[in-house]
N, C-alpha and C. Protein backbone atom coordinates (compact mmCIF):
# COMPACT_ATOMS: atom_id res chain seq x y z
N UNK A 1 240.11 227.54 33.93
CA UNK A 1 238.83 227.36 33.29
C UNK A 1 238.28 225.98 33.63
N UNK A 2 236.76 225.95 33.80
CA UNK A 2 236.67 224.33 34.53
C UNK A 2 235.32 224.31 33.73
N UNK A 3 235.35 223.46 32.98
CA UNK A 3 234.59 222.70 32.09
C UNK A 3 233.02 222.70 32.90
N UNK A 4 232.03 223.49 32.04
CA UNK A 4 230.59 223.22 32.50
C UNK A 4 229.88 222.04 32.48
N UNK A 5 228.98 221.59 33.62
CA UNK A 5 228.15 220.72 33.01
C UNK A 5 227.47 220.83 31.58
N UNK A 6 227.49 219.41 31.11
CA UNK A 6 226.42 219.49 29.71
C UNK A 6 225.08 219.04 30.15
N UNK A 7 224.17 220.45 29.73
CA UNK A 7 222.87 219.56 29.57
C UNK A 7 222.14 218.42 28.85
N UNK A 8 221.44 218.09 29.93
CA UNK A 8 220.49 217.08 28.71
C UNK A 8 219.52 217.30 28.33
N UNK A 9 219.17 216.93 27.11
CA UNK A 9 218.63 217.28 26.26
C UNK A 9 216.79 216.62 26.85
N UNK A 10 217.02 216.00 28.02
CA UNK A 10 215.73 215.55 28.85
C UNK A 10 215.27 214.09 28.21
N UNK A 11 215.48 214.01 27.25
CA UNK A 11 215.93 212.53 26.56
C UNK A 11 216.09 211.68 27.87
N UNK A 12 215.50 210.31 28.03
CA UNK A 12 215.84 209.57 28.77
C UNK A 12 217.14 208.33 27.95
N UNK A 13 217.73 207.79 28.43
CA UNK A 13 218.56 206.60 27.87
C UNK A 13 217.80 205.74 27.32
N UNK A 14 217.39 205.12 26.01
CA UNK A 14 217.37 203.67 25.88
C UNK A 14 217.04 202.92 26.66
N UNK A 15 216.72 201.97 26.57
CA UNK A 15 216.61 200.36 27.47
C UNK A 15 217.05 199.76 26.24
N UNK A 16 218.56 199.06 26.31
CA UNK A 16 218.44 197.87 25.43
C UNK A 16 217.93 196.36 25.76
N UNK A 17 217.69 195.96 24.58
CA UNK A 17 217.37 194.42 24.65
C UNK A 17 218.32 193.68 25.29
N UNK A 18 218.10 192.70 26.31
CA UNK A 18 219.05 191.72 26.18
C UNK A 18 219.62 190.77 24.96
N UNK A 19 221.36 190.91 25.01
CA UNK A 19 221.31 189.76 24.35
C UNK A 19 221.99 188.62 24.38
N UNK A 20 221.59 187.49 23.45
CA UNK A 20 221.85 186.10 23.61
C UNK A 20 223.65 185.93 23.94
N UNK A 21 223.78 185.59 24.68
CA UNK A 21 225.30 185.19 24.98
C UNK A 21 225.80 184.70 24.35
N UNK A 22 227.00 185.24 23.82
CA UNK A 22 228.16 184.46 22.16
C UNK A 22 228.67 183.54 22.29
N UNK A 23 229.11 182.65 21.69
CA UNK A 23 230.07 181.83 21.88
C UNK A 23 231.19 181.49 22.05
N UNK A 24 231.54 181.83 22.86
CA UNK A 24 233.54 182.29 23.02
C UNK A 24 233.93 181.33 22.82
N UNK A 25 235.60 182.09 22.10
CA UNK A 25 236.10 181.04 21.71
C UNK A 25 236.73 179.76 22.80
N UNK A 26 237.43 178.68 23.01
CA UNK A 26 237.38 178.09 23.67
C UNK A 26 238.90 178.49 24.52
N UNK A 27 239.12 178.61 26.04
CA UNK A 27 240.43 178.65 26.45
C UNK A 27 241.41 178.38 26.10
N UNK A 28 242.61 179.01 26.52
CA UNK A 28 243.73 177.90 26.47
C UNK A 28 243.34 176.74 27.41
N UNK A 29 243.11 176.84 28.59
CA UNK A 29 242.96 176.19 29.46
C UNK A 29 241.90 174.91 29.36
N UNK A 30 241.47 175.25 27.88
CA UNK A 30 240.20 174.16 27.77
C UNK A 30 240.80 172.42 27.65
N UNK A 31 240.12 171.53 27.47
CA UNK A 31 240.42 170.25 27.00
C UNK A 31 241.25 170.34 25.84
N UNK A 32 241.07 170.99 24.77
CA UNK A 32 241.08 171.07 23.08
C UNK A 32 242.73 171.77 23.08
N UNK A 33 242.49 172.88 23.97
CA UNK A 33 243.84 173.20 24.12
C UNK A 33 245.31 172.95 24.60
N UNK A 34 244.29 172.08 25.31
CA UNK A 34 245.69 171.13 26.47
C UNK A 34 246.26 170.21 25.62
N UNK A 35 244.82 169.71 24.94
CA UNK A 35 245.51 167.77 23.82
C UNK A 35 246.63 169.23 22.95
N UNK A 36 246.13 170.03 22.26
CA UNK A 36 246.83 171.24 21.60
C UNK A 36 248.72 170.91 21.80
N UNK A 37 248.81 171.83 23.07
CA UNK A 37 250.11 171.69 23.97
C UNK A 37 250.95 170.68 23.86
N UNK A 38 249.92 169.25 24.15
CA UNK A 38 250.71 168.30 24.19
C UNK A 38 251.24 167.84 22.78
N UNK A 39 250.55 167.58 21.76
CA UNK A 39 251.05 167.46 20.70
C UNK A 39 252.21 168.65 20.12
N UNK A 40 252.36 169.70 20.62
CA UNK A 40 253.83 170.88 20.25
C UNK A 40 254.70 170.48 21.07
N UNK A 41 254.25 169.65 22.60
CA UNK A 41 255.22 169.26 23.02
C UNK A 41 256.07 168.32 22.53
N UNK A 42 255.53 167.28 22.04
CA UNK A 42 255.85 165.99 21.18
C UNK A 42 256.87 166.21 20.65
N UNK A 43 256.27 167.25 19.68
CA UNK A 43 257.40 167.68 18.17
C UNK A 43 258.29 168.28 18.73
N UNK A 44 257.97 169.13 20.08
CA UNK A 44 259.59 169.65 20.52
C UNK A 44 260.21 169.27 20.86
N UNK A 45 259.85 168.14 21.78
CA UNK A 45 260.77 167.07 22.46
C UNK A 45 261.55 166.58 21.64
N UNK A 46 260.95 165.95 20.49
CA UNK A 46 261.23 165.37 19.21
C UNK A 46 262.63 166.10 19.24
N UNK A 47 262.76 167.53 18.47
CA UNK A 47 263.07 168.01 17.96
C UNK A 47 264.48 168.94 18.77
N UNK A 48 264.45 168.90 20.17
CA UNK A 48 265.33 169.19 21.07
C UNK A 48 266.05 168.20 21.19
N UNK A 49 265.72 166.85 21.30
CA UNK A 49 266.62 165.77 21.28
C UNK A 49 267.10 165.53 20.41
N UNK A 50 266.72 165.67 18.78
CA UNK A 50 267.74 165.52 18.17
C UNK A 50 268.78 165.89 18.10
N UNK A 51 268.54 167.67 18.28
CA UNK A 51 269.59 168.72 18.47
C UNK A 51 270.77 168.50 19.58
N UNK A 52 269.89 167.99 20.60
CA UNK A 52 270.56 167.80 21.83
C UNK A 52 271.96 166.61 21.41
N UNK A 53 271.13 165.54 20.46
CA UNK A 53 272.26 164.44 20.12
C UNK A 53 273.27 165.12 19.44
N UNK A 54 273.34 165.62 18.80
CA UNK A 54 274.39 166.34 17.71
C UNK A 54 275.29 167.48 18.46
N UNK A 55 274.29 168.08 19.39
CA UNK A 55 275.30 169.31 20.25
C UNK A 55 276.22 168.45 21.00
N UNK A 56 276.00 167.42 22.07
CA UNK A 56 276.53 167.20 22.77
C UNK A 56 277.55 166.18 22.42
N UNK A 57 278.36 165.88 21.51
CA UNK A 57 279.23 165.26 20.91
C UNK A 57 279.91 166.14 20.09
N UNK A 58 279.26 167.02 19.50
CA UNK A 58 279.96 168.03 18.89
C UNK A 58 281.32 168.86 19.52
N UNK A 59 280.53 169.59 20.36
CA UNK A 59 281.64 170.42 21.88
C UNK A 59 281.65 170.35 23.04
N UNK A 60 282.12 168.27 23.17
CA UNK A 60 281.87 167.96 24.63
C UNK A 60 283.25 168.92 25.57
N UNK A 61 282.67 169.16 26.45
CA UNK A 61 281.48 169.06 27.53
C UNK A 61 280.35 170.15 27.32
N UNK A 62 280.81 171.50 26.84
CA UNK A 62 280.08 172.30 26.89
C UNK A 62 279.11 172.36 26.18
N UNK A 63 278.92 171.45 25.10
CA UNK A 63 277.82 171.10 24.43
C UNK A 63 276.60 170.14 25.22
N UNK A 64 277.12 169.04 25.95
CA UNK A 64 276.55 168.39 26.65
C UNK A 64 275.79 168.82 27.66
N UNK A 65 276.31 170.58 28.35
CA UNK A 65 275.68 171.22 29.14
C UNK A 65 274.58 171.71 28.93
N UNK A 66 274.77 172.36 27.43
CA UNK A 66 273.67 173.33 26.59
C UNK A 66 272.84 172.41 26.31
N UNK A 67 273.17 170.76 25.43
CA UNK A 67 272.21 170.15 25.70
C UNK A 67 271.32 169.86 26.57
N UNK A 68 271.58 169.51 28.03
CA UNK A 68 270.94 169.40 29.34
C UNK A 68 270.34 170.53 29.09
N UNK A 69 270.54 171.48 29.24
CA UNK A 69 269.82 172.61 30.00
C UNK A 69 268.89 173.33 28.53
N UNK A 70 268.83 172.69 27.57
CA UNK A 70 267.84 173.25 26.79
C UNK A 70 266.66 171.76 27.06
N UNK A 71 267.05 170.41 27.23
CA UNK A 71 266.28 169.22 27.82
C UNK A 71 265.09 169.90 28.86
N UNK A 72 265.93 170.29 29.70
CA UNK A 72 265.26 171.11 31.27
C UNK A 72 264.30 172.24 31.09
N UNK A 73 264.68 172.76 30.04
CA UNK A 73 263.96 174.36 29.68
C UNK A 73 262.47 173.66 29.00
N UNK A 74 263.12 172.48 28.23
CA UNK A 74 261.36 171.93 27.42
C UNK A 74 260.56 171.45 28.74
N UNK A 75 261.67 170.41 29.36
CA UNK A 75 260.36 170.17 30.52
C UNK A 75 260.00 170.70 31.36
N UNK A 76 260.32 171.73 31.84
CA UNK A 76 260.17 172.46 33.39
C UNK A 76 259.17 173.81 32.30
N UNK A 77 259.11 173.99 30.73
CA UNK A 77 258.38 174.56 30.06
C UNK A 77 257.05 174.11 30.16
N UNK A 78 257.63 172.76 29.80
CA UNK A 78 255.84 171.84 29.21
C UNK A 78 254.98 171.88 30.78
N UNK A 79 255.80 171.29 31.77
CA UNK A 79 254.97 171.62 33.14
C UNK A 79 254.04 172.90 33.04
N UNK A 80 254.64 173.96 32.79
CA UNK A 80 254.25 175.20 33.06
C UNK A 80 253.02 175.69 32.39
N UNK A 81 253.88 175.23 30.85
CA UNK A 81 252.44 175.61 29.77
C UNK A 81 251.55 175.00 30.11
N UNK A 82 251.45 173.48 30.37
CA UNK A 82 249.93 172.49 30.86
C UNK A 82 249.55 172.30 32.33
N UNK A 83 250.11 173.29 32.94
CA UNK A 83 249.88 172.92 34.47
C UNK A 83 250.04 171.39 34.88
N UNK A 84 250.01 170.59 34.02
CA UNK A 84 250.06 169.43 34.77
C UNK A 84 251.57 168.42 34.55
N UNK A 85 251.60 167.34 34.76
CA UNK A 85 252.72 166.49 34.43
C UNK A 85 252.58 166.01 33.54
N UNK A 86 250.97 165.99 32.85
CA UNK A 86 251.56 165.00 31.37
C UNK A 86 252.25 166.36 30.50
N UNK A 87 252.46 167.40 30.93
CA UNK A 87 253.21 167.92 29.36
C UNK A 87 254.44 167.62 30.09
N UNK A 88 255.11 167.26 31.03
CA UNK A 88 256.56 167.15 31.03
C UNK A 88 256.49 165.59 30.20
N UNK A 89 255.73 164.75 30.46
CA UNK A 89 255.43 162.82 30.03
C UNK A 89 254.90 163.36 28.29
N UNK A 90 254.31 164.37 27.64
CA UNK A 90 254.73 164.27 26.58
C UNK A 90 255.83 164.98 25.77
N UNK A 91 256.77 165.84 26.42
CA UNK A 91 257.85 166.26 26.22
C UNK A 91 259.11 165.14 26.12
N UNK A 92 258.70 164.79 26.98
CA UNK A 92 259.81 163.48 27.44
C UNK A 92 259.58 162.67 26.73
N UNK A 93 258.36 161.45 26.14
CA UNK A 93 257.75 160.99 25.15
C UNK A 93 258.43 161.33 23.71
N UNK A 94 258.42 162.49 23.26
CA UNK A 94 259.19 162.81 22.03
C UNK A 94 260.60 163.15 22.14
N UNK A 95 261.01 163.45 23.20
CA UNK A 95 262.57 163.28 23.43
C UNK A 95 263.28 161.93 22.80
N UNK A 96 262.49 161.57 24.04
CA UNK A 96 263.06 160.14 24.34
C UNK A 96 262.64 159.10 22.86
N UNK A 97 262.01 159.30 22.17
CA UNK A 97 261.84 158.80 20.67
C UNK A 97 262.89 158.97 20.14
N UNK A 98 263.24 160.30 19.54
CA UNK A 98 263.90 160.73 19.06
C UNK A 98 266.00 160.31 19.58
N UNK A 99 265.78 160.36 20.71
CA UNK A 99 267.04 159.59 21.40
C UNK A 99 267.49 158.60 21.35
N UNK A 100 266.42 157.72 21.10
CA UNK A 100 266.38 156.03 20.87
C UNK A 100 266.44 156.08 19.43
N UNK A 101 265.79 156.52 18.75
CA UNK A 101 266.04 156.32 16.93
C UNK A 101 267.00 156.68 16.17
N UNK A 102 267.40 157.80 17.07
CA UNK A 102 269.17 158.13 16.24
C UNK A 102 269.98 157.02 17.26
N UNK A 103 269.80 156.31 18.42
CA UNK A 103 270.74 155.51 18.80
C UNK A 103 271.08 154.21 18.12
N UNK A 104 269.94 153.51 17.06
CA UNK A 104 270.01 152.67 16.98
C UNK A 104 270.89 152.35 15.95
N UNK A 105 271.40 153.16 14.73
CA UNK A 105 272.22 152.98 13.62
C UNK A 105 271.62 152.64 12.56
N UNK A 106 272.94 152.60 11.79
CA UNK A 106 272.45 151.27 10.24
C UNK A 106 273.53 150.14 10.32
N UNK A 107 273.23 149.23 9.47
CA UNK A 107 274.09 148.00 9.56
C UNK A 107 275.51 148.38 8.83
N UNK A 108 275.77 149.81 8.29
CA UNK A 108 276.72 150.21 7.76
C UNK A 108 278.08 150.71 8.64
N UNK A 109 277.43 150.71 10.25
CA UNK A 109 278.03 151.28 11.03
C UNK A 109 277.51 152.87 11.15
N UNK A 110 276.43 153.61 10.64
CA UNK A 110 276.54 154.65 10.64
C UNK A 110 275.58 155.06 11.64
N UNK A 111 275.77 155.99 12.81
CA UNK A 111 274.95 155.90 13.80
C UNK A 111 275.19 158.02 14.54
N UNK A 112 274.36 158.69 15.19
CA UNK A 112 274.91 159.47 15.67
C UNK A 112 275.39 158.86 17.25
N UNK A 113 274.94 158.17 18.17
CA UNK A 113 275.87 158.00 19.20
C UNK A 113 276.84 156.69 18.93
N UNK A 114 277.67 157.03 19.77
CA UNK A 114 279.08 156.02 19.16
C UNK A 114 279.20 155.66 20.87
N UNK A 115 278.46 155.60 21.77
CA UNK A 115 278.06 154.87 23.14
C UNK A 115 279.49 155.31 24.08
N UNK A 116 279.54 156.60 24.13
CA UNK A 116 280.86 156.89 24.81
C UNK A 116 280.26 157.60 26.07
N UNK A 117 281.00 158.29 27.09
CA UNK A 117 280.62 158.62 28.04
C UNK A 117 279.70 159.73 28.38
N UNK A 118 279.89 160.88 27.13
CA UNK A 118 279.36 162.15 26.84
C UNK A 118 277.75 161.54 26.24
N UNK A 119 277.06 160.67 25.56
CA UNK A 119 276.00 160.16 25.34
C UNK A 119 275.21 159.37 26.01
N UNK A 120 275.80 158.89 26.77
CA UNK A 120 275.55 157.73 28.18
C UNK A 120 275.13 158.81 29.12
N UNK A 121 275.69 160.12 29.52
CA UNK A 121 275.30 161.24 30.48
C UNK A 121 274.62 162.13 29.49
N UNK A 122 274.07 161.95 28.59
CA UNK A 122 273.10 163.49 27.74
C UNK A 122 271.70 161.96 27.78
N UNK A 123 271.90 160.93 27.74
CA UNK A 123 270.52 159.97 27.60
C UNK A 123 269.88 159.90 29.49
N UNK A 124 270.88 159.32 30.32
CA UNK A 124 270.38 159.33 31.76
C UNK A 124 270.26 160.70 31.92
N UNK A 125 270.68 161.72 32.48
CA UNK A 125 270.77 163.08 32.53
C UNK A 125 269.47 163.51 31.97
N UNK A 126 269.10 163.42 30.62
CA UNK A 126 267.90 164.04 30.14
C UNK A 126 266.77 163.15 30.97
N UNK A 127 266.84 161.93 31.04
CA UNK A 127 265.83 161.15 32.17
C UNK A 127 265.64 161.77 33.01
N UNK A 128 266.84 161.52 34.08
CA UNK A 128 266.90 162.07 35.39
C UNK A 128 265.98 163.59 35.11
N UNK A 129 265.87 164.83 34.45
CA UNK A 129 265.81 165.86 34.59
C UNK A 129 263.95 165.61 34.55
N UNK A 130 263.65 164.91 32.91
CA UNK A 130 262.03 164.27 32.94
C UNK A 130 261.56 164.43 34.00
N UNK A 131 262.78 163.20 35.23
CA UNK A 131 261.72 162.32 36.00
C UNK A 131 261.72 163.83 37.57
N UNK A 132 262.84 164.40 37.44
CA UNK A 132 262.61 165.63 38.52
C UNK A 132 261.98 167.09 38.17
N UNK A 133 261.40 167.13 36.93
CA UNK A 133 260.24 167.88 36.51
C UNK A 133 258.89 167.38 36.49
N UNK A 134 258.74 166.18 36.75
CA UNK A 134 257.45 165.48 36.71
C UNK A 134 256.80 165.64 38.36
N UNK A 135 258.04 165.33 39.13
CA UNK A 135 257.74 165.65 40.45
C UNK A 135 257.80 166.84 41.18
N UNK A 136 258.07 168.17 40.33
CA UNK A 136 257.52 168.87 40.88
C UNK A 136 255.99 169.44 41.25
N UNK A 137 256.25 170.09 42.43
CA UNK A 137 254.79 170.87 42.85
C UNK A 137 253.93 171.30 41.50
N UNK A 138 252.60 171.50 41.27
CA UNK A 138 252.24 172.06 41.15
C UNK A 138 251.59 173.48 41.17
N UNK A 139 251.55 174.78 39.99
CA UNK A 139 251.26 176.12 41.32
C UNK A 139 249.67 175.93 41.11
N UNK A 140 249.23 176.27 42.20
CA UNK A 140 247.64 176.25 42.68
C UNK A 140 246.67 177.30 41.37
N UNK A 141 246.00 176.63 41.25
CA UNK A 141 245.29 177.25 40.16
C UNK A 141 244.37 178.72 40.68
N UNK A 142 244.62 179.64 40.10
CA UNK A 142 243.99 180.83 40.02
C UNK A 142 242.09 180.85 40.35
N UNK A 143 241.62 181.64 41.28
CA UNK A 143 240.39 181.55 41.33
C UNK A 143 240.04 182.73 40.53
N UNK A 144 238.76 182.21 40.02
CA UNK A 144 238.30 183.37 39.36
C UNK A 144 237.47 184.57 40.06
């Protein structure tokens, strides 16, 4: 069975009005969204390094690994999410806060790094990784 044409009713279509173009909302890709990014980067950085301090003393070595490689995942992330290098420079930015402020102690002696070899390689190491996510390529931006 094969479906008949429908007539028309001789009715022509409408002409609609043009209308005024909306206001979309703004990209990710916009200005607003990028400062956006960078500030979640901050707090993650923040917030991976702390973790990172506590894992990697906890179950050295293999903690020290998981630390690294969750370090690497924020920055080789933040690259990605902002296309550019400042989200790895504000990833790293809140890391590296956060690394330095639990390093420094209290006058009680109470500190999370105790400056041993496993903290000395989770502080350079997380650098080193910063500074070889910063230099990577960029991927070429999409034409529209």
């Amino acid at each position: 069975m094969s479906a008949a044409p429908r007539a028309s009713s001789g009715a022509s279509p409408r002409p609609t009005a043009p209308t005024a173009p909306t206001a979309a909302p703004a990209p990710l890709g916009s200005r607003a969204g990028r400062y956006a990014w960078y500030g979640v980067l901050l707090v993650l950085g923040a917030l991976v390094g702390t973790a990172g301090a506590l894992v990697q003393a906890a179950w050295f070595p293999g903690g020290l690994l998981v630390a690294l490689l969750a370090t690497a995942s924020l920055f080789y992330g933040g690259l990605r999410a902002t296309g550019t290098q400042v989200g790895v420079v504000a990833a790293g930015c809140g890391w590296l806060l956060a690394v330095i402020l639990l390093s420094f102690g209290r006058p009680e002696g109470d500190g999370v790094f105790g400056g041993g070899a496993g903290e000395l390689l989770f502080l350079f190491g997380g650098m080193g990784i910063a500074v070889m996510c910063a230099t990577l390529s960029r991927l070429p931006r999409p034409t529209p």
